[in-house]
Protein backbone atom coordinates (compact mmCIF):
# COMPACT_ATOMS: atom_id res chain seq x y z
CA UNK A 1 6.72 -8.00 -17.81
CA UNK A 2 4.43 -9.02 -15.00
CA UNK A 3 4.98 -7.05 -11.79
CA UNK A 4 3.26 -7.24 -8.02
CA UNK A 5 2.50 -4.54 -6.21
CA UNK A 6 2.10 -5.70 -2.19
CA UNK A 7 1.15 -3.32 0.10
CA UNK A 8 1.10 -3.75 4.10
CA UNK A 9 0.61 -1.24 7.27
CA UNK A 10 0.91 -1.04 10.43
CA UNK A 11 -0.98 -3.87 11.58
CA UNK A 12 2.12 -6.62 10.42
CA UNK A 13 4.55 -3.67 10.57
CA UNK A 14 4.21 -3.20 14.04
CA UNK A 15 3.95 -6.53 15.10
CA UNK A 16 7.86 -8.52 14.49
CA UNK A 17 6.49 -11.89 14.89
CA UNK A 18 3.78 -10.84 11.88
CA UNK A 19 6.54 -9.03 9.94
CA UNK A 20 8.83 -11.96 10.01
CA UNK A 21 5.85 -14.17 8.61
CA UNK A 22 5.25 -12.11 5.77
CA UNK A 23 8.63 -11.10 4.55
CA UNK A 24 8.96 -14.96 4.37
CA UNK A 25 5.86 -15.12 2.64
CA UNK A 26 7.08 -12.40 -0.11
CA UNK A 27 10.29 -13.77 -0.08
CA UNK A 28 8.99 -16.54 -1.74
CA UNK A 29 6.36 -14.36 -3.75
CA UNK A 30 7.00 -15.49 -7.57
CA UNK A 31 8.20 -12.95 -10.37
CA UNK A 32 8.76 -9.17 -10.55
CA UNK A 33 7.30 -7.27 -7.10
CA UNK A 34 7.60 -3.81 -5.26
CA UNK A 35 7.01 -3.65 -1.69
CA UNK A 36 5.17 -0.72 -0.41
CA UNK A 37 4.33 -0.26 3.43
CA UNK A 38 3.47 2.59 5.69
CA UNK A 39 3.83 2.57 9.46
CA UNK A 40 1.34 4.95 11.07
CA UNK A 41 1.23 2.97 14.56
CA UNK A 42 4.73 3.46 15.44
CA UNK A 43 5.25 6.83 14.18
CA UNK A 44 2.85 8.02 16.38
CA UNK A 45 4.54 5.96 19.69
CA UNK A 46 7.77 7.51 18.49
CA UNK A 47 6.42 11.00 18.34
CA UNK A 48 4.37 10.62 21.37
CA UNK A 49 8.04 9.69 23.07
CA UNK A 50 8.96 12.74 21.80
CA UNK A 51 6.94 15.06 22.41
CA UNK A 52 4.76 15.24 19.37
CA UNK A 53 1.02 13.75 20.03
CA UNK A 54 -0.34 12.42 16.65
CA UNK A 55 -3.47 14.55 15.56
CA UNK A 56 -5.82 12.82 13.19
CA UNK A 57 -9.31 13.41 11.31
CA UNK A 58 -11.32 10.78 9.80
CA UNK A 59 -8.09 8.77 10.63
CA UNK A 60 -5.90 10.83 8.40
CA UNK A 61 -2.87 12.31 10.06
CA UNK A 62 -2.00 16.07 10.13
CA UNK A 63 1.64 16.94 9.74
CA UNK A 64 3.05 19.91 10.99
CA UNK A 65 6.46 20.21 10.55
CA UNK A 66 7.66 18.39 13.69
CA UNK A 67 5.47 15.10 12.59
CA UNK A 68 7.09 15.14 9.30
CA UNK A 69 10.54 15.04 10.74
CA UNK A 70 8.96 12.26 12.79
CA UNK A 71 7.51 10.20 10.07
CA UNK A 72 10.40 10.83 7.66
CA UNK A 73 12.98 9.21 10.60
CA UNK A 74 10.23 6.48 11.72
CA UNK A 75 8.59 5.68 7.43
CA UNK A 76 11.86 6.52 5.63
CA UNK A 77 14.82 5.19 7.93
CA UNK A 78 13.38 2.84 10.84
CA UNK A 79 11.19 0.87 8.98
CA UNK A 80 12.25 1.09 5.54
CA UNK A 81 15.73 0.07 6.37
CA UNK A 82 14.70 -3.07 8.89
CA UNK A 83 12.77 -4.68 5.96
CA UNK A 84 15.50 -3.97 3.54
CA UNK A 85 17.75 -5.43 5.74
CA UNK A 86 15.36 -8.93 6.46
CA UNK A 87 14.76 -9.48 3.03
CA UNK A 88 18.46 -9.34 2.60
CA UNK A 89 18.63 -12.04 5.36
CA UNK A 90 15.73 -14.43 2.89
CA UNK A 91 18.18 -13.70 0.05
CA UNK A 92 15.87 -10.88 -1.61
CA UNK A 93 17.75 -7.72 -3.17
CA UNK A 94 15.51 -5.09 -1.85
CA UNK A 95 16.74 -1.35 -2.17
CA UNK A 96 14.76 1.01 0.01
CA UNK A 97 13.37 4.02 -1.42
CA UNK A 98 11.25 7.01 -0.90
CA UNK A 99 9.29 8.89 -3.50
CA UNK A 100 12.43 11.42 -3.67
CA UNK A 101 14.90 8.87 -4.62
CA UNK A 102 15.51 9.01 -8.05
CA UNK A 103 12.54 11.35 -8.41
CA UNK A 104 10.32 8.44 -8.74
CA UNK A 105 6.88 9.86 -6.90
CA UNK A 106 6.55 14.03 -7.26
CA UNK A 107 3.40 15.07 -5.32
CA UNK A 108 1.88 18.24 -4.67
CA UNK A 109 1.06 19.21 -0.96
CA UNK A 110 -2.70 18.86 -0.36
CA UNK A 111 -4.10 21.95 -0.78
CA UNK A 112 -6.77 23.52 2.55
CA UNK A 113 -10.56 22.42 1.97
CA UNK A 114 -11.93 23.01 5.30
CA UNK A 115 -8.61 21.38 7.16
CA UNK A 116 -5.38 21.95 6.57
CA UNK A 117 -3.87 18.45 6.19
CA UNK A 118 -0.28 20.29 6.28
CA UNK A 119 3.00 18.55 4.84
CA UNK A 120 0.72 15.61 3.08
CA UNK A 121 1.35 15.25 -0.59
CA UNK A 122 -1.62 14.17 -3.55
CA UNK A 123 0.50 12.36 -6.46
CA UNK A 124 1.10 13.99 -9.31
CA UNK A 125 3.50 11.26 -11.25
CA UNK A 126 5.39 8.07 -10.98
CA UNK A 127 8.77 8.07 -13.24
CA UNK A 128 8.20 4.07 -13.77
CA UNK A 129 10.97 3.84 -16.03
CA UNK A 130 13.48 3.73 -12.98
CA UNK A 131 10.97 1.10 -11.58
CA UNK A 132 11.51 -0.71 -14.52
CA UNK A 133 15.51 -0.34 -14.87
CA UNK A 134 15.50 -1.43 -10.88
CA UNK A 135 13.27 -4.82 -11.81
CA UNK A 136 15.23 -5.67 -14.25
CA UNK A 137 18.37 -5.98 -12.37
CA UNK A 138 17.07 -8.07 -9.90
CA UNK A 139 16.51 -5.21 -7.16
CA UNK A 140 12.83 -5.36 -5.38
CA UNK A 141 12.10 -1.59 -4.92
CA UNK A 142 10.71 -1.31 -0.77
CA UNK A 143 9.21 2.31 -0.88
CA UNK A 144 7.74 4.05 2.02
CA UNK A 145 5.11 6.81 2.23
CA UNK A 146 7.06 10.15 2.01
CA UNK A 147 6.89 11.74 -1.64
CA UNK A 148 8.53 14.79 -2.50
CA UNK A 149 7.09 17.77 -4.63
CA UNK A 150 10.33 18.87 -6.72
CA UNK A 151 10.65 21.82 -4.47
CA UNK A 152 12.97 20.61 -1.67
CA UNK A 153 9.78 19.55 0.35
CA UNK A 154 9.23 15.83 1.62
CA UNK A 155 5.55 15.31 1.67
CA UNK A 156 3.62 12.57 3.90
CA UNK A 157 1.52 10.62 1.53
CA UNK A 158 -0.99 7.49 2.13
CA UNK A 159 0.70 4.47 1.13
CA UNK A 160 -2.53 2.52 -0.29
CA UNK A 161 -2.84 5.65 -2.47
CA UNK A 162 1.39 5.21 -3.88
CA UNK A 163 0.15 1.07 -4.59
CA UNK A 164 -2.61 2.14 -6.52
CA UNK A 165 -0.33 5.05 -8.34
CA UNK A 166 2.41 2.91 -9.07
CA UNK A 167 0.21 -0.06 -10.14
CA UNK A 168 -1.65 1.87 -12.58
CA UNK A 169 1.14 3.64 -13.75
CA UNK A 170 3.53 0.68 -14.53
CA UNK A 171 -0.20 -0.79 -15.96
CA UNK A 172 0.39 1.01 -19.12
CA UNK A 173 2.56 -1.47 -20.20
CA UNK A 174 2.60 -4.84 -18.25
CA UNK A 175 0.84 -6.60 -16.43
CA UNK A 176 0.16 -5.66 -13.43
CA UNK A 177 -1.39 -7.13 -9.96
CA UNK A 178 -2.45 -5.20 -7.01
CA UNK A 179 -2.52 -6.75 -3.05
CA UNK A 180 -3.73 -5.16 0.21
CA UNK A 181 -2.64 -6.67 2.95
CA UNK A 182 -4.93 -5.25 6.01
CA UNK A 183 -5.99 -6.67 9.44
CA UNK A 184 -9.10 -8.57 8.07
CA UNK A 185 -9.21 -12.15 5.78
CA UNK A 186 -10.77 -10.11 2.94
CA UNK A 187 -14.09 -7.97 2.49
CA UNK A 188 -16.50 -9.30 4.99
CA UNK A 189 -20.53 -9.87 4.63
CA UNK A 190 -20.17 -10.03 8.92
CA UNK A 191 -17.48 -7.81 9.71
CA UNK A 192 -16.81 -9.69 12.78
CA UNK A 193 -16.99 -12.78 11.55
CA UNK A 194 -13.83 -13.61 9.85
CA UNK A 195 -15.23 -16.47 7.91
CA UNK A 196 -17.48 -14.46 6.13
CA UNK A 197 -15.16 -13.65 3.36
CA UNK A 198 -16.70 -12.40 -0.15
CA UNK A 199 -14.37 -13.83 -2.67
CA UNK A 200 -15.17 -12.02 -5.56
CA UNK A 201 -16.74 -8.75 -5.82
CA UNK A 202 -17.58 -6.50 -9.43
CA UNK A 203 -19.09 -3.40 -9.51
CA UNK A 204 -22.51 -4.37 -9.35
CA UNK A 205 -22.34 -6.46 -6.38
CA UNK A 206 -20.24 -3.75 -4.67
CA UNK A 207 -23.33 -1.07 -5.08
CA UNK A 208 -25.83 -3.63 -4.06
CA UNK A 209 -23.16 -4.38 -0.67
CA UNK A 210 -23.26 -0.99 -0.03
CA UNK A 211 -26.89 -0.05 -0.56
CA UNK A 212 -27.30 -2.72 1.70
CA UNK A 213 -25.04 -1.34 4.10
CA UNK A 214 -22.75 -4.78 3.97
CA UNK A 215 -20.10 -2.78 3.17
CA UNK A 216 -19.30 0.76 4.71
CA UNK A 217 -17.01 2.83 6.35
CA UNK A 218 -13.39 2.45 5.73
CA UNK A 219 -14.05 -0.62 3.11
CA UNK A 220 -15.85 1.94 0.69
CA UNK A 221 -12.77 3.99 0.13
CA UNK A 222 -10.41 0.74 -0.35
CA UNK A 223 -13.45 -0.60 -2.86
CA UNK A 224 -13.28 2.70 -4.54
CA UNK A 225 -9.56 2.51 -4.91
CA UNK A 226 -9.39 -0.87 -6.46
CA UNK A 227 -11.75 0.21 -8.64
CA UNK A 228 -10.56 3.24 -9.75
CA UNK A 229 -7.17 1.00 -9.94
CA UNK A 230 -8.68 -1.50 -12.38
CA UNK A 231 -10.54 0.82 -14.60
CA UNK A 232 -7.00 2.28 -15.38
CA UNK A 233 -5.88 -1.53 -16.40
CA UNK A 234 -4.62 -3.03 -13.45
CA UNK A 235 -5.55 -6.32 -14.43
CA UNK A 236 -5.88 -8.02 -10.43
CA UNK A 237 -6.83 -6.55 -7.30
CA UNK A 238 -6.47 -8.91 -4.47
CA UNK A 239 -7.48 -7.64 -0.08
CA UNK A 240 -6.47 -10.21 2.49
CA UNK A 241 -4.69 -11.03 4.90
CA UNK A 242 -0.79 -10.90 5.47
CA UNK A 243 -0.56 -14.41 5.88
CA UNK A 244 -2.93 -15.24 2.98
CA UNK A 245 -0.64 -13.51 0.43
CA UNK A 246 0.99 -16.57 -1.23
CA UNK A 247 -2.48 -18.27 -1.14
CA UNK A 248 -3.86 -15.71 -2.82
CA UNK A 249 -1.30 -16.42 -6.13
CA UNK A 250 -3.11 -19.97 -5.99
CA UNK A 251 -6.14 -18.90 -6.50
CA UNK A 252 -7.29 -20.66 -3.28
CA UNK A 253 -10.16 -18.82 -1.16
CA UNK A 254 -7.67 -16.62 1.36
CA UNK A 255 -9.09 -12.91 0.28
CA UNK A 256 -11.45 -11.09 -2.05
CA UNK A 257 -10.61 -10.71 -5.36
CA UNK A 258 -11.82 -7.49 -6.85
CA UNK A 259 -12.60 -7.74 -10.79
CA UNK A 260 -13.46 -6.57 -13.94
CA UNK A 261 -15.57 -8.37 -16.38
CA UNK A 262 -13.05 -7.58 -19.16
CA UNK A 263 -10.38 -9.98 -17.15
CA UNK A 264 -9.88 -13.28 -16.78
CA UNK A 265 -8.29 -13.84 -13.38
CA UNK A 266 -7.25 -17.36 -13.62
């Protein structure tokens, strides 16, 4: 089986117009795919509305109990449920799910290293034979970023890091493509310069980008990922933008493709 796993956040999330775009774009996204999105932007305008002001370090979110019950309502109900319900409208049978449905992500909450994260969960294990049963019979799975850690306790977990878990996961026996959608046309030699796409990057050219300081900040941690993602047999790993997704199955210059020498892409 070949699958897709597409991730977005909040920058098409929180936009309907961009939202719209791309659920037509993976409407039309061939063969077996899982939707995975998270939502940080409008968790934290729903919490501020209620009272609870987002905190974040180094743009990770801590979550005391009052923002989990805000980002389980907002990631696991809002959002979840408004995609489900506009890929029903294009004709796609997606279920929404979170990682405690069906016990198909069990995570472990973080544990205190300096800062005390609170209710956010590091993966433990993907059951991918539900995946697979749910592929199978037509559904597209749409999961969110809350996990659960067998315990009775929701956890609030990255969604770039449940792609990666669930691509390498359901690598061990198909093939398997990975996509970041983000708010930039790719990985960038001019990060404000949108033209300046890479479109292929390895490991060597990756250290020599960030030696030379080409690529840094939150890129090296997405880099890492994809690596780390690849090296456990995920066979493509595509960053782009939204709109580019269906160019990127083309293999027309819309993103950066992130190899291994042991693949051949296309």
């Amino acid at each position: 089986m070949k699958i897709s796993v597409i991730k977005i956040g909040g920058n098409v999330i929180d936009f309907p117009e961009k939202l719209d775009e791309f659920l037509g774009q993976f409407a039309k996204f061939p063969g077996h795919k899982i939707l995975v999105h998270g939502g940080g932007i409008m968790a934290s305008r729903f919490g501020e509305s209620l009272g609870v002001m987002p905190e974040m370090v180094d743009g990770r979110r801590i979550t005391d109990k009052d923002t989990l019950d805000v980002v389980t309502m907002v990631y696991a109900g809002l959002i979840n449920k408004n995609i489900v319900a506009k890929l029903q409208a294009r004709h796609v049978n997606g279920i929404g799910m979170s990682g405690a449905d069906g016990n198909i992500i069990r995570s472990k909450k973080r544990p205190v290293k300096g800062i005390d994260y609170g209710y956010v969960g590091n993966i433990e294990e993907v059951d991918t034979d539900l995946i697979k049963h749910l592929l199978n019979g037509g559904l597209v799975p749409v999961l969110n970023a809350i996990t659960h850690d067998r315990k009775g306790q929701l956890l609030n977990t990255n969604a770039d890091s449940i792609a990666s878990a669930l691509a390498t996961s359901l690598a061990k026996d198909h093939e398997v493509k990975l996509y970041f959608c983000f708010n930039k046309s790719g990985v960038l030699i001019d990060e404000k310069n949108e033209s300046s796409i890479i479109p292929r990057i390895n490991e060597d050219i990756y250290a020599e980008l960030k030696q030379e300081n080409v690529i840094h900040s939150g890129m090296i941690p997405k880099l890492d990922n994809a690596f780390a993602a690849l090296h456990k047999g995920v066979h493509h790993v595509w960053i782009g933008k939204a709109e580019n997704l269906l160019l990127s199955t083309k293999g027309k210059l819309s993103g950066t493709i992130i190899e291994s020498h042991k693949y051949d892409l296309f």
